[in-house]
Protein backbone atom coordinates (compact mmCIF):
# COMPACT_ATOMS: atom_id res chain seq x y z
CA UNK A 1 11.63 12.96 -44.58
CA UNK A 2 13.13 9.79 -42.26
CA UNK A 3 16.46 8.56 -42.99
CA UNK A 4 14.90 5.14 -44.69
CA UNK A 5 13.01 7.27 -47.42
CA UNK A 6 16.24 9.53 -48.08
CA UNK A 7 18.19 5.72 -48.21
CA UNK A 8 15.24 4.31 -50.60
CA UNK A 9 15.34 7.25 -53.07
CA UNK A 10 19.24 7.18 -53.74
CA UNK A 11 18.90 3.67 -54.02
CA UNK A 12 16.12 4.21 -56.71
CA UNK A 13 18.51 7.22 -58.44
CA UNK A 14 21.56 4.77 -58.37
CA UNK A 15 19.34 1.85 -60.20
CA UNK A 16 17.98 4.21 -62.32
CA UNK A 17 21.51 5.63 -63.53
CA UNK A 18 22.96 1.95 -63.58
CA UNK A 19 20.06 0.90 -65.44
CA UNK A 20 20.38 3.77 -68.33
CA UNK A 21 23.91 2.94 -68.12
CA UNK A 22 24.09 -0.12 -69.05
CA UNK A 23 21.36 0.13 -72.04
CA UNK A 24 23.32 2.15 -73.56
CA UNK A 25 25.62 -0.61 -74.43
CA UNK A 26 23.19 -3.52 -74.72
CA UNK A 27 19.89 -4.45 -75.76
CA UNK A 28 16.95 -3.00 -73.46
CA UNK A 29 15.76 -6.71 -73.59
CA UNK A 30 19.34 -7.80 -72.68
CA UNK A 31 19.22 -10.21 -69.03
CA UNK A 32 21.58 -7.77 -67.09
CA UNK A 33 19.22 -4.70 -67.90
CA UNK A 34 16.26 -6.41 -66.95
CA UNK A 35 17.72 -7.79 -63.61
CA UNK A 36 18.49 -4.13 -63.31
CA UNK A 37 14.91 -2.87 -63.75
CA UNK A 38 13.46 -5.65 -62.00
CA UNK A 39 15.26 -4.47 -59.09
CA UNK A 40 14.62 -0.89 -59.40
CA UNK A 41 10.81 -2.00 -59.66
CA UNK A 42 11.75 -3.31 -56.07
CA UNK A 43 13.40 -0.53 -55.15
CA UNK A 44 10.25 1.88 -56.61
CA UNK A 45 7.34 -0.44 -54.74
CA UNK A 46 9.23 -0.19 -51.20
CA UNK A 47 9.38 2.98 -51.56
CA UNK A 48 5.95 4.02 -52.33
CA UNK A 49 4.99 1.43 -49.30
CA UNK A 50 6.99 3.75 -47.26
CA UNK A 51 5.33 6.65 -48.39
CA UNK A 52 1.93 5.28 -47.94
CA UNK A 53 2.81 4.12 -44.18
CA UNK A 54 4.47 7.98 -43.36
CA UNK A 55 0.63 9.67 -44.69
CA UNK A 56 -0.81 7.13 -42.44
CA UNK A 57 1.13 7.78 -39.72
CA UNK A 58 0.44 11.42 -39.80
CA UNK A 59 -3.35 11.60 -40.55
């Protein structure tokens, strides 16, 4: 596993954590929660771009 998928998968964990975090304490539908999820949706879609271009690269 490169260094940028280890890097994109604790930033995913970290979102993920803040996210739960913080809906615990507010709405699920409150604007910092969905800035938060919006941004782990980021974080989730580079990642699986990553993961598609490391199968290329080794087929």
């Amino acid at each position: 596993m490169s260094l940028e998928m280890i890097e994109s998968f604790r930033q995913i964990e970290a979102l993920r954590k803040q996210m739960l975090e913080t809906a615990a304490t507010r709405s699920m539908t409150d604007r910092e929660v969905v800035e938060i999820s919006q941004r782990l949706d980021e974080a989730l879609n580079h990642h699986y771009r990553l993961l598609a271009h490391q199968k290329k690269r080794a087929s």
